[in-house]
C-alpha atoms as a PDB file:
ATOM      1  CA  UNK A   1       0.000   0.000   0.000  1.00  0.00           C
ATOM      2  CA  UNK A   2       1.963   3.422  -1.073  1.00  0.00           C
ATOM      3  CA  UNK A   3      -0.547   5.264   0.204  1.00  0.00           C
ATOM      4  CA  UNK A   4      -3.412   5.350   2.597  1.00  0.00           C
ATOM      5  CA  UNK A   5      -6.919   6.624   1.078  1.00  0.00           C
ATOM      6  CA  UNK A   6      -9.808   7.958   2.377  1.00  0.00           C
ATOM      7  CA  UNK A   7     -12.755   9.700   1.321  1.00  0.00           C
ATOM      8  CA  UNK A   8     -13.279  13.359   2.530  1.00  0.00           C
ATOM      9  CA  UNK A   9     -15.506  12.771   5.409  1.00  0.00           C
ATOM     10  CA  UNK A  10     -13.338   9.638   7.002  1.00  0.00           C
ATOM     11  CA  UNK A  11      -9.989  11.890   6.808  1.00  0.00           C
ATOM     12  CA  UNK A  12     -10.716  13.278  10.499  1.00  0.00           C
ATOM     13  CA  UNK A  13     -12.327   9.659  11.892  1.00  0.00           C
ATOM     14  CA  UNK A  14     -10.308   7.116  14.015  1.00  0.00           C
ATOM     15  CA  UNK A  15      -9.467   4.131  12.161  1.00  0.00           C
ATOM     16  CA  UNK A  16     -10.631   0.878  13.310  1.00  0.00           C
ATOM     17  CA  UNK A  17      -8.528  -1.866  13.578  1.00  0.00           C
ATOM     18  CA  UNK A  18     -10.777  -4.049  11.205  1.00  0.00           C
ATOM     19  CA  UNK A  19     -10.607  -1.850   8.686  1.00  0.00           C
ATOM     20  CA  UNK A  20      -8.631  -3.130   6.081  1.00  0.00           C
ATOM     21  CA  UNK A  21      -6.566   0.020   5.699  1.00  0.00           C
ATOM     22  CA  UNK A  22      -5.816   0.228   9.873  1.00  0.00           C
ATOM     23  CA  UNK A  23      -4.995  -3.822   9.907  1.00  0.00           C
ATOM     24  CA  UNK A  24      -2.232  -2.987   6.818  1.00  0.00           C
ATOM     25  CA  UNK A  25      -0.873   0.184   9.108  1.00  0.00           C
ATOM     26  CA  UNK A  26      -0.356  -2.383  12.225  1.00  0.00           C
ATOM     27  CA  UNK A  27      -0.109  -6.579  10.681  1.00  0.00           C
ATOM     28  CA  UNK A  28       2.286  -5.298   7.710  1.00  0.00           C
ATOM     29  CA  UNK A  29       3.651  -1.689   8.254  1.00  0.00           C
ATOM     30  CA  UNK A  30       3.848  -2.419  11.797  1.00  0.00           C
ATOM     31  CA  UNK A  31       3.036   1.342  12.709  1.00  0.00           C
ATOM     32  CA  UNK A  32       3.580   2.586  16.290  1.00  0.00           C
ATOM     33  CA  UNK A  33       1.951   5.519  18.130  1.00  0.00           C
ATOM     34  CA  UNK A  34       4.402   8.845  16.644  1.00  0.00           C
ATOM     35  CA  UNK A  35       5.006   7.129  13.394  1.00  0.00           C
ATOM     36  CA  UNK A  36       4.080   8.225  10.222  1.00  0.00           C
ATOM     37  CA  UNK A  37       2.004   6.891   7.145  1.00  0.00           C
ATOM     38  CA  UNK A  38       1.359   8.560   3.043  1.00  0.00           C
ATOM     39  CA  UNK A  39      -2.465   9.494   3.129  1.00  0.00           C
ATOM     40  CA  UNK A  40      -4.448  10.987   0.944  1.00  0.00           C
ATOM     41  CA  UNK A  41      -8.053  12.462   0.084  1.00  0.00           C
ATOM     42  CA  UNK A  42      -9.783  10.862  -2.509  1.00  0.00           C
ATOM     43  CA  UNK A  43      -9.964  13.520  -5.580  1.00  0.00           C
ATOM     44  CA  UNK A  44      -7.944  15.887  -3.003  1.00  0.00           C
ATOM     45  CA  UNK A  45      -4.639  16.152  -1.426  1.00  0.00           C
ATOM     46  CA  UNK A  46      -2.573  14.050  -0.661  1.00  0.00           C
ATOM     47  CA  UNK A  47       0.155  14.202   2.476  1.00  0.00           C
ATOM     48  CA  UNK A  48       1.445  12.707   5.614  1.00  0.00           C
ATOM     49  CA  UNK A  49      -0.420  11.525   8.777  1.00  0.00           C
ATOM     50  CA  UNK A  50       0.504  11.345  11.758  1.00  0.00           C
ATOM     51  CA  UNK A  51      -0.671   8.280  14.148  1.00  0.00           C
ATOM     52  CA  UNK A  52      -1.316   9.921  17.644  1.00  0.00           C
ATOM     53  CA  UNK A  53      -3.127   7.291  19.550  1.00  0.00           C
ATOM     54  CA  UNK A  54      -3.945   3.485  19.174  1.00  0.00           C
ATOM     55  CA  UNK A  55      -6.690   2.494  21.629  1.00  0.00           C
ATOM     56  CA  UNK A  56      -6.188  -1.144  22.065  1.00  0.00           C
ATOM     57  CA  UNK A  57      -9.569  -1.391  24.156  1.00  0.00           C
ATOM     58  CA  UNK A  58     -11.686   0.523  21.448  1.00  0.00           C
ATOM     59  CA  UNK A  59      -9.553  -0.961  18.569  1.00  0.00           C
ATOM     60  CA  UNK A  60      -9.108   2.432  17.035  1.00  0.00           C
ATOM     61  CA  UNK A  61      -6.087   4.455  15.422  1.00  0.00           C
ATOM     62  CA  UNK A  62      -6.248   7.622  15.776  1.00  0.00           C
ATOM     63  CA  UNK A  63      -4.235  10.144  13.731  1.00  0.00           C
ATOM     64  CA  UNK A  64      -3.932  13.470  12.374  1.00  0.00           C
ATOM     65  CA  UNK A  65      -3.312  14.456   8.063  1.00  0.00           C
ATOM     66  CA  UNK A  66      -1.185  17.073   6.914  1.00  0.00           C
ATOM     67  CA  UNK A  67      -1.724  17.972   3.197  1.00  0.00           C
ATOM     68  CA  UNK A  68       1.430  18.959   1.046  1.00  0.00           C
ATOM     69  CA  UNK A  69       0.987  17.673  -2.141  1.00  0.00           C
ATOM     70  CA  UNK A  70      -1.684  17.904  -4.937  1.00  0.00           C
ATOM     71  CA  UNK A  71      -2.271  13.522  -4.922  1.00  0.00           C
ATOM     72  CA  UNK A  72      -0.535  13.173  -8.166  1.00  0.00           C
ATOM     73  CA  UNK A  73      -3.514  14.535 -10.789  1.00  0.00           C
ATOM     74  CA  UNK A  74      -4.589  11.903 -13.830  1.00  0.00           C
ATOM     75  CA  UNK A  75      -2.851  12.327 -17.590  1.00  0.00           C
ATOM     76  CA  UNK A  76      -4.592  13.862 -19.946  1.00  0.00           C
ATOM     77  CA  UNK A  77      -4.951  10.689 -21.907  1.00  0.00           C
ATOM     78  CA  UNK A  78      -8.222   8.776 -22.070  1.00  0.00           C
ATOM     79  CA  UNK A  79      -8.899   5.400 -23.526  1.00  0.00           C
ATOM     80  CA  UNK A  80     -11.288   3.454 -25.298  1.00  0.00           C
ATOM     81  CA  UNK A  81     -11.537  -0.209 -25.063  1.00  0.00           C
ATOM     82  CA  UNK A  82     -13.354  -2.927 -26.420  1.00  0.00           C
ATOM     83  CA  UNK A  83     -14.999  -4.989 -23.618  1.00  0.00           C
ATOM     84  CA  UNK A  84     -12.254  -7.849 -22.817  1.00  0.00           C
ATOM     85  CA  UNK A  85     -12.825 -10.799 -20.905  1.00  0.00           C
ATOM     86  CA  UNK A  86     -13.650 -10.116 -17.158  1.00  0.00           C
ATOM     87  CA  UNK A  87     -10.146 -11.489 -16.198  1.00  0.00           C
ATOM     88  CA  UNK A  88      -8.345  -9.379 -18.103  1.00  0.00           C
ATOM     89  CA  UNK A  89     -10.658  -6.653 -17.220  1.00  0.00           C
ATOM     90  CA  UNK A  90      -9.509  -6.784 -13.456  1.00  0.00           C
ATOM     91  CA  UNK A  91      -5.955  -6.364 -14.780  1.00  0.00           C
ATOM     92  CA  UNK A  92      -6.784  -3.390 -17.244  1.00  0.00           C
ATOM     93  CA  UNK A  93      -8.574  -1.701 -14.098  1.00  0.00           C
ATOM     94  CA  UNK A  94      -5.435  -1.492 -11.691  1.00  0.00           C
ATOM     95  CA  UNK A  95      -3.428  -0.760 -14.681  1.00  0.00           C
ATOM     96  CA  UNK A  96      -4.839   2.112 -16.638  1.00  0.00           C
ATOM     97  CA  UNK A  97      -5.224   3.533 -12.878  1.00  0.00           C
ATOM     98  CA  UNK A  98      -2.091   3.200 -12.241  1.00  0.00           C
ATOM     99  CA  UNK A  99      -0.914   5.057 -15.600  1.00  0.00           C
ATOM    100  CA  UNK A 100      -3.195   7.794 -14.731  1.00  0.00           C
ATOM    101  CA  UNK A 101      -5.150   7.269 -16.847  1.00  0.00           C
ATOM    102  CA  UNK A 102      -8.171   9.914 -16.880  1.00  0.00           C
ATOM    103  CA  UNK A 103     -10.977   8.261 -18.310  1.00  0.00           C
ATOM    104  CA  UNK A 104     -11.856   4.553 -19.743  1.00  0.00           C
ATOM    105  CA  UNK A 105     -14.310   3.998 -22.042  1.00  0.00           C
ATOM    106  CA  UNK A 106     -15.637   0.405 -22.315  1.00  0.00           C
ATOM    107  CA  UNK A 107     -17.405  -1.055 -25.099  1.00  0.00           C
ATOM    108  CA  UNK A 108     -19.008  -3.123 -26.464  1.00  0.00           C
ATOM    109  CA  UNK A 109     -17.953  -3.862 -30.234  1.00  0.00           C
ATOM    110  CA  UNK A 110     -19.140  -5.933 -33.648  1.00  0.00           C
ATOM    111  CA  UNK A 111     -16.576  -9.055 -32.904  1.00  0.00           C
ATOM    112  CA  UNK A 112     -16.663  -8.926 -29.101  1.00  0.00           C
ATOM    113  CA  UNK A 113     -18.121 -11.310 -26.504  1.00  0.00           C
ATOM    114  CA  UNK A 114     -21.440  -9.885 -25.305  1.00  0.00           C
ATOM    115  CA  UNK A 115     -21.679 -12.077 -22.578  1.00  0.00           C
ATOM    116  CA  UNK A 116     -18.818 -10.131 -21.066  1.00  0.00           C
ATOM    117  CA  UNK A 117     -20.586  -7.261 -20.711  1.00  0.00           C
ATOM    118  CA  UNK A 118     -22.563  -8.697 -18.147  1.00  0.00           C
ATOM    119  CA  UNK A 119     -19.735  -9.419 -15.855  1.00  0.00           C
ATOM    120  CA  UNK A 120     -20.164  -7.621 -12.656  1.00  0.00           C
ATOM    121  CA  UNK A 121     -16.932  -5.864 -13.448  1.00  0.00           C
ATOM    122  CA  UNK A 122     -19.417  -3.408 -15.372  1.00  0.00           C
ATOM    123  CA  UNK A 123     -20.787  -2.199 -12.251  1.00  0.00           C
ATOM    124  CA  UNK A 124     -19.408   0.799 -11.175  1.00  0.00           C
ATOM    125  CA  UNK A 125     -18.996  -0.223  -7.603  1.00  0.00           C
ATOM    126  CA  UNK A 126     -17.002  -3.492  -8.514  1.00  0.00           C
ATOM    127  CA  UNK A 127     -14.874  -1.271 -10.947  1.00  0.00           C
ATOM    128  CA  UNK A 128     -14.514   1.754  -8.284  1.00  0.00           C
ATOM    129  CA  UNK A 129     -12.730  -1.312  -5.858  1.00  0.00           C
ATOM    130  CA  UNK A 130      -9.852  -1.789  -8.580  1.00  0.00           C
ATOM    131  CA  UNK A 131      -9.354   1.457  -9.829  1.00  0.00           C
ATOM    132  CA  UNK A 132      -8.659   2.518  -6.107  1.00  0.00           C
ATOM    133  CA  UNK A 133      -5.763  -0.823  -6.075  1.00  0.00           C
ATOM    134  CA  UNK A 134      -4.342   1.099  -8.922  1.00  0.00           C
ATOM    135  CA  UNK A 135      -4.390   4.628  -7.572  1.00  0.00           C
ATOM    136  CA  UNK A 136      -3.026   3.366  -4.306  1.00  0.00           C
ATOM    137  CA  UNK A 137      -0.298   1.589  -6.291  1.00  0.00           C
ATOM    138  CA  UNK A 138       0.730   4.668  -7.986  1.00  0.00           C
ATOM    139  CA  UNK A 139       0.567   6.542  -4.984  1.00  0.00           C
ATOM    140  CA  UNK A 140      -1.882   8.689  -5.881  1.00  0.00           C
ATOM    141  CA  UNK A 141      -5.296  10.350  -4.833  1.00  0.00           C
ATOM    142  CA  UNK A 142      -7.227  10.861  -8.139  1.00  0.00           C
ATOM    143  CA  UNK A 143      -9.314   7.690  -9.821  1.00  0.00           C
ATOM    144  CA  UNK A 144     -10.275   7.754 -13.447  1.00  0.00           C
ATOM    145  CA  UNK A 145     -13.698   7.844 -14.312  1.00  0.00           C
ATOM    146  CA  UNK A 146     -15.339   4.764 -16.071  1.00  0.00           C
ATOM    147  CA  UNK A 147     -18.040   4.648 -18.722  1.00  0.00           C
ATOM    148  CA  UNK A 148     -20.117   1.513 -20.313  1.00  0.00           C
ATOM    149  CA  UNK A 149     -21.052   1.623 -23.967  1.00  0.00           C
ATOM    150  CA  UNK A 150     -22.747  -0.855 -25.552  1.00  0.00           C
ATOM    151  CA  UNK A 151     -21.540   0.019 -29.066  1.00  0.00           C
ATOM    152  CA  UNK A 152     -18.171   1.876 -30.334  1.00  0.00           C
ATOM    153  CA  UNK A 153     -20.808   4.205 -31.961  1.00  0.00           C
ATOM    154  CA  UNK A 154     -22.442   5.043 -28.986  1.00  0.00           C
ATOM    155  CA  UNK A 155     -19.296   5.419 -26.819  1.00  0.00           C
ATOM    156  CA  UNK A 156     -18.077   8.048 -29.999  1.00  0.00           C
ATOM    157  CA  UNK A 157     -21.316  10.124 -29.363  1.00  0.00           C
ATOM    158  CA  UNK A 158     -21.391  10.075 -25.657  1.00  0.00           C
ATOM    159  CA  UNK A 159     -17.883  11.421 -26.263  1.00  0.00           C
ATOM    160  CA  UNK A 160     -18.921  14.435 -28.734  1.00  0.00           C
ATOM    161  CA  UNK A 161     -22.163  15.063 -26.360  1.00  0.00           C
ATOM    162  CA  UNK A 162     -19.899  15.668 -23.342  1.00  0.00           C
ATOM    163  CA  UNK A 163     -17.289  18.199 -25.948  1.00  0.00           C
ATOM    164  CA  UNK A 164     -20.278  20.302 -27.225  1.00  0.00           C
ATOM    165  CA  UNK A 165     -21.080  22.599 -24.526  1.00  0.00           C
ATOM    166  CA  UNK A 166     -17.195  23.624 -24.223  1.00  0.00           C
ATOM    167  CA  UNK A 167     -16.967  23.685 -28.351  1.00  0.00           C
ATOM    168  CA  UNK A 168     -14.424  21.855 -30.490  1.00  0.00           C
ATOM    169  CA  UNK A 169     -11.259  20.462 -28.188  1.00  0.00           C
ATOM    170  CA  UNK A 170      -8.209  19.823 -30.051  1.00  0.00           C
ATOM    171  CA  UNK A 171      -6.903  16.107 -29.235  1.00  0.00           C
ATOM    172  CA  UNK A 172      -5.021  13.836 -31.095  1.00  0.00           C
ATOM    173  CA  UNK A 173      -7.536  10.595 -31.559  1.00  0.00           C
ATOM    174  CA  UNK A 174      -5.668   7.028 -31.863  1.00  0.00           C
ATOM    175  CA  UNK A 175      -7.015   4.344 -33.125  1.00  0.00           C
ATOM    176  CA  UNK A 176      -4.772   0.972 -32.640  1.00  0.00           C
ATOM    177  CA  UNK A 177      -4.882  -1.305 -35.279  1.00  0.00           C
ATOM    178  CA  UNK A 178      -2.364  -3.408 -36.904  1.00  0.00           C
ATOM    179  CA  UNK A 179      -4.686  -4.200 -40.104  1.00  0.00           C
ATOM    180  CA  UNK A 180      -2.629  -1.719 -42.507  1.00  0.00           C
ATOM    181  CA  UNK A 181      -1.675   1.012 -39.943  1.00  0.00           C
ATOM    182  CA  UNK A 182      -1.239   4.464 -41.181  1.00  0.00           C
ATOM    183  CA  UNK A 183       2.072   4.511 -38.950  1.00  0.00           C
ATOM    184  CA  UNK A 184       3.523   3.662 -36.192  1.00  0.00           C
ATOM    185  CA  UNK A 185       2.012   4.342 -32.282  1.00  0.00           C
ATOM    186  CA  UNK A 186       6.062   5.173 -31.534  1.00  0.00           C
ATOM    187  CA  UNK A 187       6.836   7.726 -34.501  1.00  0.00           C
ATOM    188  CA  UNK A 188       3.622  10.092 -33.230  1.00  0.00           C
ATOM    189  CA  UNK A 189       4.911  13.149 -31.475  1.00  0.00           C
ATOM    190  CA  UNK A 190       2.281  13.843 -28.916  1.00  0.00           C
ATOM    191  CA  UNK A 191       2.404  17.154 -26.192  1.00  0.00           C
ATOM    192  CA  UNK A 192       0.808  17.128 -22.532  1.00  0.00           C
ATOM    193  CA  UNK A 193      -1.012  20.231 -23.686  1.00  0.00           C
ATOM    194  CA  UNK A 194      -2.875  17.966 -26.483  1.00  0.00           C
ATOM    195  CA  UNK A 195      -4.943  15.500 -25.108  1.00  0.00           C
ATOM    196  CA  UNK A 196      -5.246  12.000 -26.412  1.00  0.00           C
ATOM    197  CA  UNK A 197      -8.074   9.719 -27.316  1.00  0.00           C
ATOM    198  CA  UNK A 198      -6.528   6.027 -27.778  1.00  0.00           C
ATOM    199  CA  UNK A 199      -8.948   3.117 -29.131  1.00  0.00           C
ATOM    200  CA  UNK A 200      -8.403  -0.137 -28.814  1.00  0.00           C
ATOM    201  CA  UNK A 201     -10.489  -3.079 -30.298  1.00  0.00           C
ATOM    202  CA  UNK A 202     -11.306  -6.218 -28.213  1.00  0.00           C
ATOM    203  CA  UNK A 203      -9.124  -9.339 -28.405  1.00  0.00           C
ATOM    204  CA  UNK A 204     -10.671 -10.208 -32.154  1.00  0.00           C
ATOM    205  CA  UNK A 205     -10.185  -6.278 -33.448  1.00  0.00           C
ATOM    206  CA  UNK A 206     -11.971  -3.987 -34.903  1.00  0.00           C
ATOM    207  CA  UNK A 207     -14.362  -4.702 -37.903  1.00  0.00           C
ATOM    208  CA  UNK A 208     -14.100  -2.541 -41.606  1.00  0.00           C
ATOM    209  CA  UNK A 209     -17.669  -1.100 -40.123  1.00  0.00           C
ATOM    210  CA  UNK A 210     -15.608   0.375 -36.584  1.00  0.00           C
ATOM    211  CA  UNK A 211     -12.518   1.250 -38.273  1.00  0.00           C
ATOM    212  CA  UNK A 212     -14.636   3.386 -40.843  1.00  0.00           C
ATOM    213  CA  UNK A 213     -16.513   4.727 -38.180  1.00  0.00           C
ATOM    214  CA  UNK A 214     -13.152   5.551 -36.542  1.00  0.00           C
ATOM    215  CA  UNK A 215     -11.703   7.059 -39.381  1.00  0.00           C
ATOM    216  CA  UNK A 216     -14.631   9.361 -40.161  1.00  0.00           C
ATOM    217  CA  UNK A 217     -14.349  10.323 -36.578  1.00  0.00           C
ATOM    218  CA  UNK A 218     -11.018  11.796 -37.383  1.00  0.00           C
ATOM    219  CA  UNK A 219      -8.820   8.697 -35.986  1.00  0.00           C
ATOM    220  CA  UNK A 220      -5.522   7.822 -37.094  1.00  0.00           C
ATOM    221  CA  UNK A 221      -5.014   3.785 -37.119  1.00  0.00           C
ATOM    222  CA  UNK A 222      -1.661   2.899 -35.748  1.00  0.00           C
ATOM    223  CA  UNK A 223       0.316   0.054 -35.078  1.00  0.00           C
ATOM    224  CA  UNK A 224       2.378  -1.770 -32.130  1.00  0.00           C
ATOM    225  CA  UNK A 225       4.152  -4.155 -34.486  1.00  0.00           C
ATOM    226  CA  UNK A 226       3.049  -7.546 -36.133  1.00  0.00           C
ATOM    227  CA  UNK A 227       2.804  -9.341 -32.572  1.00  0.00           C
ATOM    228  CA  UNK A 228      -0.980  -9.533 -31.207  1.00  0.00           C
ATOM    229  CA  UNK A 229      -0.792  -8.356 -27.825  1.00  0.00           C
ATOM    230  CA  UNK A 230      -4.233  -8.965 -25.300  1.00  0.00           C
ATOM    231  CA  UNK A 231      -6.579  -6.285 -24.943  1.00  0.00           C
ATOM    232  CA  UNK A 232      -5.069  -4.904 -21.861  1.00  0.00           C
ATOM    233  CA  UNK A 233      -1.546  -5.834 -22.425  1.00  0.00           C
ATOM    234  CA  UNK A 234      -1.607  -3.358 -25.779  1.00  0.00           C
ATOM    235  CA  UNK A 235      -3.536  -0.906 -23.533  1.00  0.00           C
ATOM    236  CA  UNK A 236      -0.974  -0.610 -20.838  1.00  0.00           C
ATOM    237  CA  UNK A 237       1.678  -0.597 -23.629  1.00  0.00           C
ATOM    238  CA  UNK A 238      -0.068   1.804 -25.882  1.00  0.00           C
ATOM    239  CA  UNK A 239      -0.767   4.310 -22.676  1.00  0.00           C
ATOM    240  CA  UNK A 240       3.533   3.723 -21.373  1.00  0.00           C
ATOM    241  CA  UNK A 241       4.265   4.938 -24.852  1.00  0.00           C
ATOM    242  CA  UNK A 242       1.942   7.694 -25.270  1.00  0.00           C
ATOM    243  CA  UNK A 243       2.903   9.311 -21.905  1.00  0.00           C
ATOM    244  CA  UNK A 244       6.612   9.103 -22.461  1.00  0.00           C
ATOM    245  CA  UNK A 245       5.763  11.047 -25.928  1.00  0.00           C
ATOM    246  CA  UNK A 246       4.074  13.491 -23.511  1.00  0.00           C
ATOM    247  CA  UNK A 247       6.847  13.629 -20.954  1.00  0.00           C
ATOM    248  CA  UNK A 248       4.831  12.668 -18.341  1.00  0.00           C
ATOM    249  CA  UNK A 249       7.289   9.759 -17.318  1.00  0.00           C
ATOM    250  CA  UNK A 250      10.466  11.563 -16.877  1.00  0.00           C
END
C-alpha cells in the first residue's frame, strides 16, 4: 500500500482496527503511536499523517493528516476499449489507474463477446474497488472515471455530447490497429497540452464497419508491431508509450 486513502468525510475519523486500511498500518507496516504513514483524500490532497493514539480497548487508530501535495492529478490521456474478458478486465482496471489514466471507455464492439458485458466488473462499484488498487499503487489520490457503452458508436457520441457545450477540443484521436496502420504508435509526437483519445479493439479487433466509423471520426489507425498483444496488455503498452511522448514519465 503506497498510500493510505480515504474519502473526505473519514480523513478526520479514528481508524478501526478491522478496517482493512488500519490492519495494513499495524499486521504489515507495523506502525507505532508517533510514526508516520502517506495518506491521501480521494480527488484531493494528498500528504502525511501522523498516528497519535492506538486504543487497544476501542480498537481504534487515531491520527492526524497534513496535506502537502496535490495527490498526483490523472494524464490527460483517455482510452477506449473494447470490452475484454472479465479477467483481463480486473488487470486493465489497476493498470490504466495506475498510468493515470483519466478516463476509460468500455465497449461493447461488432466481434466482441457480449456475454462479457454482463460481468459484474461493469458495475461501477465493482470497478470503483480496482481502480482505487491502482491509484493506491501509484501513490496517488485521483481515480479515473469509467463509462459503459454498448456500441463503439455510442461510446463516440457520448464522447462528442460531453465536448459540445465547451466547443471543439483539439486532441489527437488514436485508433490501434495493426490491419494496414497508417504509422507507427512510436513515430507520433504527442504534447501534454494535447490531449489523447486512444482506441483499442477487443481481443478479435476492430471490424471494416468500426474502423470506418473511426476514421470518419477523425482517428488515425496505428500500429504496435506484427505481434498480437491482449486487450489490456496493448492498452498498458499503448498508454507507457503515449505518456513518455508526452513527458509525463520523466
Amino acid at each position: 500500500m503506497n498510500i493510505c486513502l480515504f474519502e473526505n468525510d473519514e480523513i478526520s475519523v479514528p481508524l478501526s482496527f478491522d478496517d482493512k486500511r488500519g490492519s495494513h498500518l499495524l499486521e504489515v507496516l507495523h506502525k507505532k503511536q508517533g510514526d508516520d504513514f502517506t495518506a491521501g483524500i480521494i480527488g484531493g490532497a494528498s500528504g502525511v499523517a501522523t498516528i497519535t493514539c492506538i486504543d487497544e480497548a476501542a480498537r481504534k487508530i487515531f491520527f492526524e493528516f497534513k496535506p502537502t501535495g496535490n495527490g498526483k492529478p490523472l494524464n490527460p490521456l483517455k482510452m477506449i476499449v473494447g470490452f475484454p474478458r472479465p479477467i483481463q478486465l480486473r488487470r486493465l482496471l489497476r493498470d490504466v489507474a495506475a498510468l493515470g489514466v483519466s478516463e476509460l471507455h468500455l465497449t461493447g464492439t461488432e466481434l466482441g463477446e457480449k456475454s462479457y458485458m454482463q460481468s459484474d466488473l461493469a458495475q461501477p462499484q465493482a470497478a470503483r474497488e480496482l481502480l482505487l488498487e491502482g491509484t493506491v499503487q501509484a501513490g496517488s489520490t485521483h481515480v479515473p472515471q469509467v463509462f459503459v457503452h454498448k456500441s463503439l458508436e455510442e461510446c463516440l457520441k457520448h464522447m462528442a455530447a460531453l465536448r459540445e457545450p465547451q466547443g471543439p477540443q483539439v486532441a489527437n484521436l488514436i485508433c490501434l490497429d495493426n490491419i494496414n496502420p497508417a504509422c507507427s504508435l512510436g513515430e507520433v509526437q504527442f504534447s501534454a497540452d494535447v490531449p489523447v483519445v486512444a482506441a483499442i479493439g477487443s481481443e478479435r479487433g476492430w471490424t471494416n464497419k468500426e474502423r470506418s466509423l473511426l476514421e470518419q471520426t477523425g482517428f488515425i489507425r496505428c500500429g504496435m508491431g506484427e505481434r498480437i498483444m491482449r486487450t489490456e496488455t496493448a492498452a498498458t503498452v499503448a498508454g507507457a508509450i503515449i505518456l513518455n511522448s508526452m513527458g509525463v514519465l520523466k
